[in-house]
Protein backbone atom coordinates (compact mmCIF):
# COMPACT_ATOMS: atom_id res chain seq x y z
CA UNK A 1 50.61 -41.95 -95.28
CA UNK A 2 49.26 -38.57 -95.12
CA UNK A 3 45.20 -38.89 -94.80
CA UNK A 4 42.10 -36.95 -95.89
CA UNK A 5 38.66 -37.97 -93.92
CA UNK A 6 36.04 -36.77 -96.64
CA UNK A 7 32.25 -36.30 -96.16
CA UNK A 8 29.83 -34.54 -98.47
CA UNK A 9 26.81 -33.61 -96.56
CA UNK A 10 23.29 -33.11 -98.84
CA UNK A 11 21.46 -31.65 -95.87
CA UNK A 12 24.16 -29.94 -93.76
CA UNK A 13 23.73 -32.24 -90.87
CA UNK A 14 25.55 -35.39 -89.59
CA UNK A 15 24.00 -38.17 -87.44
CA UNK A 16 25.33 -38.09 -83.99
CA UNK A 17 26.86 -41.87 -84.23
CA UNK A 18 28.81 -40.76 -87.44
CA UNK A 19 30.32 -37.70 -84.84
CA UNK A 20 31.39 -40.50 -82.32
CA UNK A 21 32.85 -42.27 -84.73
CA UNK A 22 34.73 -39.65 -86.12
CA UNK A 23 36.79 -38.26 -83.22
CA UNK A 24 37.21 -42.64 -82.17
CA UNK A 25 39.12 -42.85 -85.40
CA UNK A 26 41.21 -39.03 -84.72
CA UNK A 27 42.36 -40.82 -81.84
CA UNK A 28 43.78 -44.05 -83.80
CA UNK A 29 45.42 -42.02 -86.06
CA UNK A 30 46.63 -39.86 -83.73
CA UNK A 31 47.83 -43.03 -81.57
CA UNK A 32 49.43 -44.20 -85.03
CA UNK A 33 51.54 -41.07 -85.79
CA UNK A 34 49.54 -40.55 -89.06
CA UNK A 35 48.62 -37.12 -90.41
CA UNK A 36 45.78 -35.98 -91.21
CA UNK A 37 43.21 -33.68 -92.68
CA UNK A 38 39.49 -33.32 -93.00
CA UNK A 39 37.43 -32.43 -96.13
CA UNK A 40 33.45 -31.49 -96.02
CA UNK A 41 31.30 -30.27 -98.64
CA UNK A 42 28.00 -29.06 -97.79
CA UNK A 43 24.54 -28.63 -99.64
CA UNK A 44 25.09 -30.16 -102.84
CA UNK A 45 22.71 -31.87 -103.91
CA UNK A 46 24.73 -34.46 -106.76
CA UNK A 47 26.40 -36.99 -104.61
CA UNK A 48 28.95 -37.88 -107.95
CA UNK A 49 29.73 -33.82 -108.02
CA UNK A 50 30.27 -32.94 -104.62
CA UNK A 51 32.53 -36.11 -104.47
CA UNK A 52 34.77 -34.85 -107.59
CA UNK A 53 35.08 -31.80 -105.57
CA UNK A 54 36.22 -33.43 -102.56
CA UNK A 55 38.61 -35.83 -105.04
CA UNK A 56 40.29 -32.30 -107.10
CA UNK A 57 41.11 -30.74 -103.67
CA UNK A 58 42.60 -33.97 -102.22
CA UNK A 59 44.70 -33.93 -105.94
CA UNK A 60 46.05 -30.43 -105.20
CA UNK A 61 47.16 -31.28 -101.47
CA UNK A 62 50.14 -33.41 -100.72
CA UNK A 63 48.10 -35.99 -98.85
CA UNK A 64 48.48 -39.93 -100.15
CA UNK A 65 45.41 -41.55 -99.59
CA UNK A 66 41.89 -40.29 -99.00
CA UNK A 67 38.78 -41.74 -97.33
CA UNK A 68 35.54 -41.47 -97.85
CA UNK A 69 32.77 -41.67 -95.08
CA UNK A 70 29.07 -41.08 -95.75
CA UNK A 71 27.40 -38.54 -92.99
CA UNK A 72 24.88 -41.47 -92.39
CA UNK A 73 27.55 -43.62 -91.39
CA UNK A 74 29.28 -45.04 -87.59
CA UNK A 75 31.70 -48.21 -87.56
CA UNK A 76 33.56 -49.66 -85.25
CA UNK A 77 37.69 -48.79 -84.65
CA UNK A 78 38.77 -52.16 -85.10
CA UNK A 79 37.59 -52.06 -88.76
CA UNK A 80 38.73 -48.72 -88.87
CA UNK A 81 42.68 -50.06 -87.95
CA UNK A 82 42.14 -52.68 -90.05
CA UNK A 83 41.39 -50.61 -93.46
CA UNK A 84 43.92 -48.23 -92.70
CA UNK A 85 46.67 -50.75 -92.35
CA UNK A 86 45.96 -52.46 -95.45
CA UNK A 87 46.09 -49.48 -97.27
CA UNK A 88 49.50 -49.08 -95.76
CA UNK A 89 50.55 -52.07 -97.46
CA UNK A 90 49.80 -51.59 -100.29
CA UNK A 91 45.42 -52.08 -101.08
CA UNK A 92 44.76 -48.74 -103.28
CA UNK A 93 41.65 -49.19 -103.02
CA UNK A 94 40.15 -51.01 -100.21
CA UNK A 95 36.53 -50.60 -98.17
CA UNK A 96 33.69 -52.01 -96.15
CA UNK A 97 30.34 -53.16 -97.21
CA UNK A 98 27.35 -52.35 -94.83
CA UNK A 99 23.59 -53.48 -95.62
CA UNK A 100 21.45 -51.01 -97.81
CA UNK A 101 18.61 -49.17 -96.59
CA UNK A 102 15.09 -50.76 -96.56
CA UNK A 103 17.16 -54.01 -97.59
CA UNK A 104 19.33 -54.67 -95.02
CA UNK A 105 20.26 -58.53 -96.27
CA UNK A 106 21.97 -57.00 -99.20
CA UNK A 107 25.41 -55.35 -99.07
CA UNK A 108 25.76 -53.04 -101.77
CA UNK A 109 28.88 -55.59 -102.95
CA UNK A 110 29.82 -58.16 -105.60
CA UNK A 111 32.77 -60.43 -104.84
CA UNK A 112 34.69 -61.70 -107.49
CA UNK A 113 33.77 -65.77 -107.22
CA UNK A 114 36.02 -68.39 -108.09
CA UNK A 115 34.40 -72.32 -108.25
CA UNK A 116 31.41 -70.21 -106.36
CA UNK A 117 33.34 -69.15 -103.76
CA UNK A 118 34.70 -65.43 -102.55
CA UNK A 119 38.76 -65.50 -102.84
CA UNK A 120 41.26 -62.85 -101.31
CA UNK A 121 44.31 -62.69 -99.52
CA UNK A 122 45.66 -61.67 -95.95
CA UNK A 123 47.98 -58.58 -96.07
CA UNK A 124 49.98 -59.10 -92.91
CA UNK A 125 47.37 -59.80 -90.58
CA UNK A 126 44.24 -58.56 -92.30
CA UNK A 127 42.07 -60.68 -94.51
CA UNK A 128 40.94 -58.96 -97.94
CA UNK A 129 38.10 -60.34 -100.37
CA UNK A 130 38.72 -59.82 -104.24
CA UNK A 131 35.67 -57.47 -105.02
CA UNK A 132 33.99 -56.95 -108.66
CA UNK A 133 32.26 -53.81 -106.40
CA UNK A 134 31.91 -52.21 -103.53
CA UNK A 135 29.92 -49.30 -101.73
CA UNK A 136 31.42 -46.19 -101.65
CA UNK A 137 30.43 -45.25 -97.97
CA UNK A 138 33.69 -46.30 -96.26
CA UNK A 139 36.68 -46.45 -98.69
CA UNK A 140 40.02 -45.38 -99.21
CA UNK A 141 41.46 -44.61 -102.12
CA UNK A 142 45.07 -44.14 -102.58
CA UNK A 143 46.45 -41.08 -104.70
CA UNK A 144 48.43 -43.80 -106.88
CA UNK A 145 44.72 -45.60 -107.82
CA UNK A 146 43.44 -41.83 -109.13
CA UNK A 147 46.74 -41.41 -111.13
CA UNK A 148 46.42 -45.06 -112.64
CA UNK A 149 43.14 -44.24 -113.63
CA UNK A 150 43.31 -40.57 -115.24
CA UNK A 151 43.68 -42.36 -118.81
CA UNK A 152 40.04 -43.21 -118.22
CA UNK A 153 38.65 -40.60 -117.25
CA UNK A 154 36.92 -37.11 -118.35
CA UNK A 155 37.42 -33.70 -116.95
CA UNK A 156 34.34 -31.19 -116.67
CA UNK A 157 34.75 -27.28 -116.16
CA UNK A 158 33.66 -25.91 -112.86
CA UNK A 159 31.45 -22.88 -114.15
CA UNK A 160 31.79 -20.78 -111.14
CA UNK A 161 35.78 -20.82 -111.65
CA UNK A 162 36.53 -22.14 -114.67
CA UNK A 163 38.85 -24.85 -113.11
CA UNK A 164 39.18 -28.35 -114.67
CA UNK A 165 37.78 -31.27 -112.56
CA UNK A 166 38.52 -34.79 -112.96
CA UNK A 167 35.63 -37.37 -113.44
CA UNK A 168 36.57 -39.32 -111.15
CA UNK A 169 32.73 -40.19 -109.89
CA UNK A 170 29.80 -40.30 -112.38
CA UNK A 171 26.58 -41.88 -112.84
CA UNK A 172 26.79 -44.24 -116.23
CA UNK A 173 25.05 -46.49 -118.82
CA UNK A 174 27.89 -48.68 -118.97
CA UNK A 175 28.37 -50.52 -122.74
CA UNK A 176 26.05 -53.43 -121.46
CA UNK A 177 22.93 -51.70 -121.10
CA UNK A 178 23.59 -51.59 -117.52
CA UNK A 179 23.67 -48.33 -115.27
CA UNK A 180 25.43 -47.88 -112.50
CA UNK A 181 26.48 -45.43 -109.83
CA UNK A 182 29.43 -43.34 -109.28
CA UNK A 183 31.33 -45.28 -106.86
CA UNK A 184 31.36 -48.58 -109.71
CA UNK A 185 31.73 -46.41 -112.34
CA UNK A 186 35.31 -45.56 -110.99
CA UNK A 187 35.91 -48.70 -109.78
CA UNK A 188 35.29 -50.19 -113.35
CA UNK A 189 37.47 -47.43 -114.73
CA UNK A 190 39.93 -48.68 -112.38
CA UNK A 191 39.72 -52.20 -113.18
CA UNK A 192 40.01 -51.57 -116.70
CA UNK A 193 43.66 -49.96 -116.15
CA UNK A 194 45.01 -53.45 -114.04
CA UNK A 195 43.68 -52.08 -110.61
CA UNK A 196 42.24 -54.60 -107.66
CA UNK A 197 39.22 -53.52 -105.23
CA UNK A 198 39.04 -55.09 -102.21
CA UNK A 199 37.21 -55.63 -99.16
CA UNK A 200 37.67 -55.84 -95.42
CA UNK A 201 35.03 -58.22 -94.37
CA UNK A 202 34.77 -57.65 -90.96
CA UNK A 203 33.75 -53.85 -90.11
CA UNK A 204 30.90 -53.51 -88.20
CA UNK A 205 28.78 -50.42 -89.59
CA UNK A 206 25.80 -48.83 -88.94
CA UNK A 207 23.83 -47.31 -91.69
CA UNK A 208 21.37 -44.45 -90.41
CA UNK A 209 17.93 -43.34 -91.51
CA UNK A 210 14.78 -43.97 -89.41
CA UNK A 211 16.61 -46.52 -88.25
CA UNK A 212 19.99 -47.93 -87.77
CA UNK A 213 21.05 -51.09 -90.51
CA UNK A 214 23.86 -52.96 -88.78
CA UNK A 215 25.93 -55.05 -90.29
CA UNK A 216 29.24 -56.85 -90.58
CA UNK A 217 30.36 -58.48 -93.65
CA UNK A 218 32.39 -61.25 -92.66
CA UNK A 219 29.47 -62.80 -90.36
CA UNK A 220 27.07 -62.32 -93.67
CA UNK A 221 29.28 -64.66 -95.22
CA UNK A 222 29.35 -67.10 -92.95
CA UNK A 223 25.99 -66.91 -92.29
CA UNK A 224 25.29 -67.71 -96.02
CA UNK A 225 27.78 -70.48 -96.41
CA UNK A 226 26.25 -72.40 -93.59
CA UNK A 227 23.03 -71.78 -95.34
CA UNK A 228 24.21 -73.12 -98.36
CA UNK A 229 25.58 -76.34 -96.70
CA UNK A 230 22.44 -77.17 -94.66
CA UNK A 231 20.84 -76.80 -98.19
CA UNK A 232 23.09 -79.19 -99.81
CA UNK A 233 22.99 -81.49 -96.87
CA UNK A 234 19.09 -81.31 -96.94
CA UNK A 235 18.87 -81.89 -100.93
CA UNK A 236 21.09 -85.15 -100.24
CA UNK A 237 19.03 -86.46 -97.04
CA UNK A 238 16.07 -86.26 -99.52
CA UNK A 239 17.93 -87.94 -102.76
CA UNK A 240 18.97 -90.68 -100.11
CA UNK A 241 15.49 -91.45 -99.13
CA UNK A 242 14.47 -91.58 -102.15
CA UNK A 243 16.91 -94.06 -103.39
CA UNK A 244 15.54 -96.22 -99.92
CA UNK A 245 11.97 -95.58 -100.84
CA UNK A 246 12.70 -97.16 -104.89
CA UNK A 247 14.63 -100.13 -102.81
CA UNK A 248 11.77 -100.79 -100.91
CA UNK A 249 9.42 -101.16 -104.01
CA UNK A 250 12.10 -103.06 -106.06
């Protein structure tokens, strides 16, 4: 693995967390024996463009994989490891969720739900969850998933050079009716050409704006299963009393 850290930056600033976090994860990979390199993009203001720009100079480079980390982002190292490694064997594309601004229950992700339940796999030691979606704030993509894709995709010319840049990342209408954003809008792409998208659920992130969001996946889940069962368990305490109250009057 050769990486690229990318980060587009709107208002040429990053939080100081996201800093921290940063130079914790130079040191895994440094630890690791990994190479890397670091990407930033600065002042534009279309999140899908200056992400395509990021994507066509990680496409001339001879790195293999490349992440991408918003500016307003800080996570923990563990989760970190753990994305990196199963990218190593063999997840092309593979992320974290985090909770959304101003709605900080909801994740940003759809899993992929079999008998109402979230499936996956363990790739050596680290658990992955089968995703219809994912944000795009903390995700590595491999150079393999771009290359499976290209079939899919558009190029638009760069007028200040005239170079050709793939559409990787675009806001869409999809065929449903439904729009989307340009992390899912690859991700579909992807999907459409036999590629999987999956999560690591348990990455602790913060998501910065007035106020930090934290989050971790994995105890969301949980959370919401044993919500689920105490509902279930509560419906059936009720149909059982119920049934006692009709064998009293019979």
């Amino acid at each position: 693995m050769k990486l690229v850290i990318a980060t587009p930056f709107y208002e040429v600033k990053a939080y100081s967390p996201y800093i921290t976090s940063l130079l914790n994860s130079i040191k895994v990979l440094t630890e690791l024996g990994i190479e890397y390199d670091y990407y930033e993009l600065s002042g534009d203001s279309y999140v899908d463009r200056a992400k395509n720009a990021l994507v066509h100079r990680f496409l001339q480079s001879d790195a293999t994989h490349i992440m991408m980390i918003d500016s307003d982002m800080a996570w923990d190292v563990k989760g970190f490891a753990n994305i990196l490694k199963a990218s190593l064997l063999g997840a092309d594309v593979v992320g974290a969720a985090y909770p959304c601004k101003n709605n900080w229950e909801f994740f940003g992700c759809v899993p992929n739900l079999v008998d109402g339940y979230a499936v996956g796999k363990e790739i050596g030691d680290v658990k992955l969850v089968d995703m219809y979606c994912i944000p795009g704030g903390f995700l590595i993509y491999s150079r393999k998933a771009f290359e499976k894709t290209r079939e899919n995709l558009k190029f638009y010319i760069n007028p200040s050079n005239n170079e050709k840049i793939l559409e990787v990342f675009k806001c869409n209408v999809e065929p449903s009716g439904g729009r989307v954003g340009e992390d899912v809008y690859f991700q579909l792409r992807y999907k459409e050409c036999g590629g999987k998208v999956w999560l690591v659920p348990d990455v602790t992130i913060e998501h910065y704006g007035v106020k930090a969001w934290v989050g971790n996946y994995n105890e969301f889940m949980i959370k919401t299963e044993l919500e689920a069962n105490k509902k279930a368990k509560d419906e059936q305490e009720e149909i059982d009393y119920l049934k006692n109250m009709l064998k009293a009057v019979q």
